[in-house]
Protein backbone atom coordinates (compact mmCIF):
# COMPACT_ATOMS: atom_id res chain seq x y z
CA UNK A 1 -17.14 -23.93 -50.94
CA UNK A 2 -13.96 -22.13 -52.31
CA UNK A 3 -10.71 -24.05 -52.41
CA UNK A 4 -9.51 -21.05 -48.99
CA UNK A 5 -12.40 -22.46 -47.28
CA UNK A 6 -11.63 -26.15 -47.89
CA UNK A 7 -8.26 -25.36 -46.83
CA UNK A 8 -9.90 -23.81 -43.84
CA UNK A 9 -11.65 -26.75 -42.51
CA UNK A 10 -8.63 -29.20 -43.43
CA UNK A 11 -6.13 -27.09 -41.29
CA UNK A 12 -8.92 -26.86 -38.55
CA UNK A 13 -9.36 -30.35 -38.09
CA UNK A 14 -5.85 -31.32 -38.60
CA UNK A 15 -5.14 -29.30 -35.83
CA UNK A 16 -7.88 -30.38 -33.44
CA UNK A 17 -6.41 -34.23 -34.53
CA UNK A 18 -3.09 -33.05 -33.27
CA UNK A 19 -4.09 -31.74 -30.07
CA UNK A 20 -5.85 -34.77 -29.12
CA UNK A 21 -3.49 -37.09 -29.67
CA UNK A 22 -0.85 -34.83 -27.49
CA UNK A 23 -3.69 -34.99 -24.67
CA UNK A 24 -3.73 -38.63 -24.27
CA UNK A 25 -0.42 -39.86 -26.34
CA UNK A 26 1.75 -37.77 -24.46
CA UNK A 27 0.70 -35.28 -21.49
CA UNK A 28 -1.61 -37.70 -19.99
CA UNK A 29 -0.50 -41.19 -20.86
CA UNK A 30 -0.38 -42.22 -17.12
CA UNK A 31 -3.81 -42.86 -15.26
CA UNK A 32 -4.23 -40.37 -12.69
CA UNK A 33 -6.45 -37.77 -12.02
CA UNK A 34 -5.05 -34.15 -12.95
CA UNK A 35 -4.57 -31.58 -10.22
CA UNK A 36 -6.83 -28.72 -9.51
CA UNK A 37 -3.65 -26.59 -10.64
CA UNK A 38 -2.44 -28.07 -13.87
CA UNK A 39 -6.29 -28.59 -14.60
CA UNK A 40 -6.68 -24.50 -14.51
CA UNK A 41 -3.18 -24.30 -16.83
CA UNK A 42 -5.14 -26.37 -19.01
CA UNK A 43 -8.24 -24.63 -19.02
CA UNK A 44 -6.11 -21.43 -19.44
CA UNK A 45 -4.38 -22.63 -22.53
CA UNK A 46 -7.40 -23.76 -24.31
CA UNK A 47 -9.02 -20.34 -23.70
CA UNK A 48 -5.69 -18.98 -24.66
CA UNK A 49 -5.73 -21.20 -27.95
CA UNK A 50 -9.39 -20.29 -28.63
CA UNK A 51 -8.83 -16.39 -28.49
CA UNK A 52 -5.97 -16.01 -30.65
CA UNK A 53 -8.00 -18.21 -32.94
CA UNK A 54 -11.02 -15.79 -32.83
CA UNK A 55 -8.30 -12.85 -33.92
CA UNK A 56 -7.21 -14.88 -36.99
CA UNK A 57 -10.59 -15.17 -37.58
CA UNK A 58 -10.99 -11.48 -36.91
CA UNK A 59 -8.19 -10.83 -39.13
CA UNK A 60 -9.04 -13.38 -41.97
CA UNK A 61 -12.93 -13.27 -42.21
CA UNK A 62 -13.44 -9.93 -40.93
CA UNK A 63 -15.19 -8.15 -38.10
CA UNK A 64 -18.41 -9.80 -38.23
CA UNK A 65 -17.48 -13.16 -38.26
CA UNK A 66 -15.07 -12.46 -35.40
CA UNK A 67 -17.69 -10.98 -32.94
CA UNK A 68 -20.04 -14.20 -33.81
CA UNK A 69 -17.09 -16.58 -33.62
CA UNK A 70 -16.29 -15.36 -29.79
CA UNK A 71 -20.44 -15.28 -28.98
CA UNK A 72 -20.88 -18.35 -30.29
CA UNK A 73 -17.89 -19.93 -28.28
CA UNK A 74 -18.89 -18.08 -25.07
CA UNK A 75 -22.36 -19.05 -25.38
CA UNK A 76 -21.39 -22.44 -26.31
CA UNK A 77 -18.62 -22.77 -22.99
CA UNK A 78 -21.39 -21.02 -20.98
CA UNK A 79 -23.74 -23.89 -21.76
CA UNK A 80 -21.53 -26.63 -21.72
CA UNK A 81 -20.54 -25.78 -17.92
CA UNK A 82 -24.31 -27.95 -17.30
CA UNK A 83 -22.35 -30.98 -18.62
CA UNK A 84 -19.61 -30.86 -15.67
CA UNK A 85 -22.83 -31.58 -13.41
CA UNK A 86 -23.88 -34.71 -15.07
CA UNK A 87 -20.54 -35.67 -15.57
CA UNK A 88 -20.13 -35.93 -11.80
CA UNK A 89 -23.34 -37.56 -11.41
CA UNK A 90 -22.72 -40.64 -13.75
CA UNK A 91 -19.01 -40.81 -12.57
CA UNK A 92 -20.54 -41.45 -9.03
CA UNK A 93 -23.27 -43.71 -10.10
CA UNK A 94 -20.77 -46.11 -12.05
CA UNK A 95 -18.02 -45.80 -9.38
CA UNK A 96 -14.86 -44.57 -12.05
CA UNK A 97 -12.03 -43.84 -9.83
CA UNK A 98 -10.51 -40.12 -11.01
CA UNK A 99 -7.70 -41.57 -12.40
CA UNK A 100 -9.65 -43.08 -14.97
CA UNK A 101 -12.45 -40.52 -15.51
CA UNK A 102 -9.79 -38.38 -18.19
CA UNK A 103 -9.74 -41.06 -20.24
CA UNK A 104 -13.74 -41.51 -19.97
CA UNK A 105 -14.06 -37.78 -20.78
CA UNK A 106 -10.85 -37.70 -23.83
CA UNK A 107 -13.31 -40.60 -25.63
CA UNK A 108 -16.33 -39.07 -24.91
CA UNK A 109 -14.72 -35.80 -26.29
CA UNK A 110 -13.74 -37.47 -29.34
CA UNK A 111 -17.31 -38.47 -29.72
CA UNK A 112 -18.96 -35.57 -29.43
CA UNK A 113 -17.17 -33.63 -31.78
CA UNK A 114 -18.19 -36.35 -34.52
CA UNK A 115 -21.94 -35.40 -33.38
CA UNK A 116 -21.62 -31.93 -33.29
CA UNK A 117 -20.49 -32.11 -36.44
CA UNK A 118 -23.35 -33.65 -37.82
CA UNK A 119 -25.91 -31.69 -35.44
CA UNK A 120 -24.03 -28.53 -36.93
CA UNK A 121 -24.53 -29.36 -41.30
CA UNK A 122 -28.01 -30.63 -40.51
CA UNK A 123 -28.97 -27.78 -38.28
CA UNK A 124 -27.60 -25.16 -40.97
CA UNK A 125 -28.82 -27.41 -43.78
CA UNK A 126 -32.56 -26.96 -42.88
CA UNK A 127 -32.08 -23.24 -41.69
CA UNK A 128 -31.11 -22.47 -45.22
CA UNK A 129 -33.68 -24.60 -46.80
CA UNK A 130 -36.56 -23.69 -44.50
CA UNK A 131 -36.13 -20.61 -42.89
CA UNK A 132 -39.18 -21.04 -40.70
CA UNK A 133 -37.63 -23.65 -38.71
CA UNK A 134 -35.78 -20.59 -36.39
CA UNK A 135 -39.51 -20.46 -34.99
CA UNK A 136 -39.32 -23.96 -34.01
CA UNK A 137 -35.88 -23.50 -32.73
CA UNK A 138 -36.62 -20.13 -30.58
CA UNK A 139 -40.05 -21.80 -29.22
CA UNK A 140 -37.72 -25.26 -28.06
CA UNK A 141 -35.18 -22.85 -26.70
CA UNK A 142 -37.47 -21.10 -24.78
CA UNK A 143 -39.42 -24.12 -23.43
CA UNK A 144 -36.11 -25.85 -22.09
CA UNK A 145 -35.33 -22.29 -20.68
CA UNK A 146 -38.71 -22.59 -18.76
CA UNK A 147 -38.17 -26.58 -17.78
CA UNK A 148 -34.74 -25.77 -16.48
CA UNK A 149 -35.97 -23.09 -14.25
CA UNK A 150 -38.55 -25.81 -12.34
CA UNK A 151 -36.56 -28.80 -12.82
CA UNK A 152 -35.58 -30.26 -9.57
CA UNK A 153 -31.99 -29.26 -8.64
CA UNK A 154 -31.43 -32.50 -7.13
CA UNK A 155 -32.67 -34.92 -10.18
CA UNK A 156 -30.32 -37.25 -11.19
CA UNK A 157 -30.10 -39.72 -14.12
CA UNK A 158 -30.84 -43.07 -13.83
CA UNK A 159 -28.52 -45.51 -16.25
CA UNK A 160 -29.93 -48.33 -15.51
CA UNK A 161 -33.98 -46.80 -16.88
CA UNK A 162 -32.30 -45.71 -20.10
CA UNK A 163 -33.86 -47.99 -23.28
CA UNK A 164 -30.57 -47.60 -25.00
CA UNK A 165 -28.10 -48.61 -21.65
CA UNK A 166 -30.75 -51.73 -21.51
CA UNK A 167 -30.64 -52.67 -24.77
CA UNK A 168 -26.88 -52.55 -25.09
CA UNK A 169 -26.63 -54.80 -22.09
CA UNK A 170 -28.89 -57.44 -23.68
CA UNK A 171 -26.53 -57.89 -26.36
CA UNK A 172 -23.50 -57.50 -25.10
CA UNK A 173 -22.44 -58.53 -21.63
CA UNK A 174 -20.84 -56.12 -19.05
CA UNK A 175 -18.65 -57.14 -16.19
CA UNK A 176 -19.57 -56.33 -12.49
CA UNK A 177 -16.04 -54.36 -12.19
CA UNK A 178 -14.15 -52.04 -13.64
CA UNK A 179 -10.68 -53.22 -15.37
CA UNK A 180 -7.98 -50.94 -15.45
CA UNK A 181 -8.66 -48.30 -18.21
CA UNK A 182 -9.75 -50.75 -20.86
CA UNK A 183 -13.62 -50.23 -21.62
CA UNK A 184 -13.84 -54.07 -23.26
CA UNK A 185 -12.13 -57.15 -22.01
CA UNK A 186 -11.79 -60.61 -22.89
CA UNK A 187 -12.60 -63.40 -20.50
CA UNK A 188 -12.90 -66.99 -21.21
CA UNK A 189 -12.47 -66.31 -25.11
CA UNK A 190 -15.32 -64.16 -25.14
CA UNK A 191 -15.25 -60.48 -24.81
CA UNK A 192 -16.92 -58.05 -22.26
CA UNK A 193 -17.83 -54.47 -21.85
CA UNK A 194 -17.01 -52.74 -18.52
CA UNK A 195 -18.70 -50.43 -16.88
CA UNK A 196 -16.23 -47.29 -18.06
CA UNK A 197 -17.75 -48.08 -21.40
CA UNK A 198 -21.34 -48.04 -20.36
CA UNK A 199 -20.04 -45.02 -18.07
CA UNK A 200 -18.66 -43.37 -22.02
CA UNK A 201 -21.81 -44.21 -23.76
CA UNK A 202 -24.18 -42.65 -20.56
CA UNK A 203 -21.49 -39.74 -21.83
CA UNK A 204 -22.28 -39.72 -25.23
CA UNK A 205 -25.72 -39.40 -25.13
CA UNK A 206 -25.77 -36.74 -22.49
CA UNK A 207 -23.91 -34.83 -25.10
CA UNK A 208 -26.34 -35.70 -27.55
CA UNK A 209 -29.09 -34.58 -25.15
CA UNK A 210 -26.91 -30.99 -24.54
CA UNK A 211 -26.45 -30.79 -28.51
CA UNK A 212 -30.20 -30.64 -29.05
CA UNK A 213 -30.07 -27.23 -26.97
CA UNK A 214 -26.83 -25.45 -27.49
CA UNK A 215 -26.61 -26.14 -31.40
CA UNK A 216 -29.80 -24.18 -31.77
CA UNK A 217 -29.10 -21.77 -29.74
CA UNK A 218 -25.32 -20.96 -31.68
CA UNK A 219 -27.02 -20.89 -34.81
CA UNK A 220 -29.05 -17.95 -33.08
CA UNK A 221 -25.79 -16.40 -33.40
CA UNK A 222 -24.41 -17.13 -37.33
CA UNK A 223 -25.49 -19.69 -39.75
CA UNK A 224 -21.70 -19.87 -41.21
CA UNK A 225 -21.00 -23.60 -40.81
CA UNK A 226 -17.41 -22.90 -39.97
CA UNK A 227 -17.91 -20.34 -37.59
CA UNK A 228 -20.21 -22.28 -35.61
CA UNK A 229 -18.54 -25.67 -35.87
CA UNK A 230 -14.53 -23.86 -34.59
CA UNK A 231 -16.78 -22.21 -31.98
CA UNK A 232 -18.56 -25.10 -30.76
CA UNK A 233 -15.24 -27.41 -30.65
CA UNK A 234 -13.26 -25.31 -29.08
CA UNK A 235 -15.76 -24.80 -26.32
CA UNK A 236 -15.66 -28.86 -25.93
CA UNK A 237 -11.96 -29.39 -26.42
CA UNK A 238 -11.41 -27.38 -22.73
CA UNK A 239 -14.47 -29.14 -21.00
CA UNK A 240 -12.16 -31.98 -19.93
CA UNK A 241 -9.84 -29.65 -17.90
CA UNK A 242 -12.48 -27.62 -16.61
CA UNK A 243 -14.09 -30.40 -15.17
CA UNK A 244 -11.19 -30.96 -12.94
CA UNK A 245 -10.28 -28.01 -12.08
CA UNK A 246 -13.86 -27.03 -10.57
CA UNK A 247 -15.06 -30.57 -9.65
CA UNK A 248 -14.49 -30.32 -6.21
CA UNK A 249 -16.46 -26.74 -5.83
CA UNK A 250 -19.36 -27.34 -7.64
CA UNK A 251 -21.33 -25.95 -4.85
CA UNK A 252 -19.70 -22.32 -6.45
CA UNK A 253 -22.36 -22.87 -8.95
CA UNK A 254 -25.58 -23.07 -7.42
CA UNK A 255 -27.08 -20.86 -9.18
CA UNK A 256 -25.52 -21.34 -12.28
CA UNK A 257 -28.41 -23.52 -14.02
CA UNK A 258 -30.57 -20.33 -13.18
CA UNK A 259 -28.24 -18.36 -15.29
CA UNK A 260 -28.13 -21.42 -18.26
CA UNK A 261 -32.11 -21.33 -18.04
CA UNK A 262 -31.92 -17.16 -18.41
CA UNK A 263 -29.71 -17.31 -21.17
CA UNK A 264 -31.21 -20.48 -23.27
CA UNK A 265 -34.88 -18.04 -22.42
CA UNK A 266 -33.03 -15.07 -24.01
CA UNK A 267 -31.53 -16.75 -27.00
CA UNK A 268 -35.32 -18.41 -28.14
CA UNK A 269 -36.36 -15.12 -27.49
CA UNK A 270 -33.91 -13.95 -30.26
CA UNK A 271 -34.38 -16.25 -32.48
CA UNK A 272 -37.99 -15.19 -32.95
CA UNK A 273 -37.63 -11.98 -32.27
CA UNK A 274 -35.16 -11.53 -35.29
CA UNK A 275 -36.96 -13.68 -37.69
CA UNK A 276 -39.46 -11.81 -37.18
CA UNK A 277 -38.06 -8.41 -37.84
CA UNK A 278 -36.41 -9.98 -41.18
CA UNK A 279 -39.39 -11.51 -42.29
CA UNK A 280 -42.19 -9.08 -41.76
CA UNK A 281 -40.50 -6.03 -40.34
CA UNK A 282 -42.17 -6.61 -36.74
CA UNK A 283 -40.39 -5.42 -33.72
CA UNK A 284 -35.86 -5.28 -33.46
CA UNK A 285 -33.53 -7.51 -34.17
CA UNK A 286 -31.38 -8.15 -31.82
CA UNK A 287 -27.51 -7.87 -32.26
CA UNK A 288 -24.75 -10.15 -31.50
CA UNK A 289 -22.96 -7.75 -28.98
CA UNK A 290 -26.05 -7.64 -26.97
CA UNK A 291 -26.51 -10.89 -26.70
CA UNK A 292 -22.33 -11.29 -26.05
CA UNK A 293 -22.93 -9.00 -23.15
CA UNK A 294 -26.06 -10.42 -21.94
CA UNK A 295 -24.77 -14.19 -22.14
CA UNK A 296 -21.92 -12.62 -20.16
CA UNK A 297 -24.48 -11.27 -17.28
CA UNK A 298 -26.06 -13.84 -16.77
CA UNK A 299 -23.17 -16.25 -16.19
CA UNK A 300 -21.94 -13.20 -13.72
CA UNK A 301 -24.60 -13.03 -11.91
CA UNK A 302 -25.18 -16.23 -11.19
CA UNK A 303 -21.75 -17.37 -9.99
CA UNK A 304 -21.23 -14.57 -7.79
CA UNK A 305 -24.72 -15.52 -6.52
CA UNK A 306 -23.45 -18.70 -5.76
CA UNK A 307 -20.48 -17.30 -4.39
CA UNK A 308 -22.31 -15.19 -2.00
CA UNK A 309 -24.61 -17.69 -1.17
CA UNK A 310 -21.66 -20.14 -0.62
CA UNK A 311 -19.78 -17.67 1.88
CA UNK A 312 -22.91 -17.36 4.15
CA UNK A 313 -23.68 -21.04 4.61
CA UNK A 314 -20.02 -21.73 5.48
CA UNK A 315 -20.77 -18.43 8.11
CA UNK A 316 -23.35 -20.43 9.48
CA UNK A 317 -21.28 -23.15 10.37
């Protein structure tokens, strides 16, 4: 790694550092629940943020690694939308009032880049060591392409089943209630969890559960560890305000998890398919504007076939 590079990831993270401590130090100190307008400012900026990023990329590191820089990000945002659904789900099951569910979702933010992080240097790590392992990654892809596609649309998670929620209940106690915004509190000189912190750990390991797909699947598009790190945390950083700002028409994306399954199919298919051609000169490769416009056509389709389908049940009523 050159000393630009270094300088590169220093100024990166710096900057991600700074933004999150503006998010919750200053333009959300107060606990309440965003509005469905600010919430689309937000998402707006963030988008805003991670475009002119992509042209300093463009600018800095050349064509290439601008065109995987903005598939990797819209692949990455494109997958990430699947999150807003479970986020919903578990904010339901453990009853967090909206006011408190930014804060849930800033932590659990804060978490996830950590993991991505490592999910991102491992991932790369064994790509360039064994080269083979883009197989295994295509065939996965593929396979949770498949599994999506059949799942039940209707499934939700159950906390209280998971080994890990269990475990971290026997040893350490929760309270029955939620207190304030604090996620541990201290009763009778001894100190509890509350359910916002089970609620940010449920959080976490969706995340986790997400990573195991989408960090694959960016790789698909460039093995530069930089590229696909930026990509991947600038896709999280906005997931907060796009969960409010679409939470209450979720039923806009019906179809969407069709379109996730379609594109996590096409991106296994990829991987293969251009391992393949580089290793024994079977078949195409597969280039990175394709799959840009593809991942793009999918995500179209599918929200304007929620859209339509949307407009004719509310026809019907």
């Amino acid at each position: 790694m050159t000393d630009e590079n270094i300088w590169y990831w220093i100024g990166f993270n710096a900057f991600v550092l700074l933004m999150l401590l503006l998010d919750l130090g200053v333009f959300h100190k107060k606990d309440e629940a965003p509005k469905i307008k600010e919430s689309l400012l937000w998402t707006g900026f963030w988008i805003l943020l991670a475009l002119i990023f992509n042209l300093g990329v463009y600018v800095h590191l050349g064509h290439t690694k601008g065109l995987e820089f903005l598939t990797g990000y819209l692949l990455e945002k494109s997958l990430s939308i699947d999150n807003l659904f479970v986020f919903i789900m578990l904010f339901g099951i453990f009853r967090v009032e909206p006011k408190y569910q930014h804060r849930v979702l800033f932590w659990g933010i804060f978490g996830a880049i950590i993991l991505r992080a490592i999910f991102i240097f491992a991932g790369v790590a064994l790509l360039n060591k064994f080269a083979w392992i883009m197989y295994v990654f295509g065939v996965f892809l593929i396979y949770t392409g498949v599994h999506m596609l059949f799942e039940k649309k209707d499934e939700k998670p159950h906390p209280e089943n998971n080994l890990i929620i269990r475990g971290f209940k026997k040893i350490f106690p929760v309270t029955n209630t939620i207190e304030n915004h604090d996620f541990f509190v201290k009763k009778n000189a001894k100190w509890y969890a509350t359910p916002l912190f089970v609620a940010l750990l449920m959080i976490e390991l969706s995340d986790v559960m997400f990573a195991v797909d989408s960090i694959p699947a960016v790789l698909s598009v460039s093995r530069d560890t930089f590229i696909v790190y930026t990509s991947n945390i600038f896709a999280i950083l906005g997931l907060r305000s796009l969960y409010f700002a679409i939470s209450g028409i979720m039923e806009y994306f019906y179809y969407l998890k069709y379109g996730l399954a379609g594109i996590l199919g096409f991106i296994g298919i990829k991987m293969c398919l251009n391992e393949a051609y580089v290793d024994f000169g079977w078949g195409f490769e597969i280039s990175n504007v394709t799959s840009l416009f593809i991942i793009i056509g999918f995500v179209a389709v599918a929200i304007i076939a929620s859209v339509i389908r949307q407009k004719k049940q509310t026809k019907t009523i």
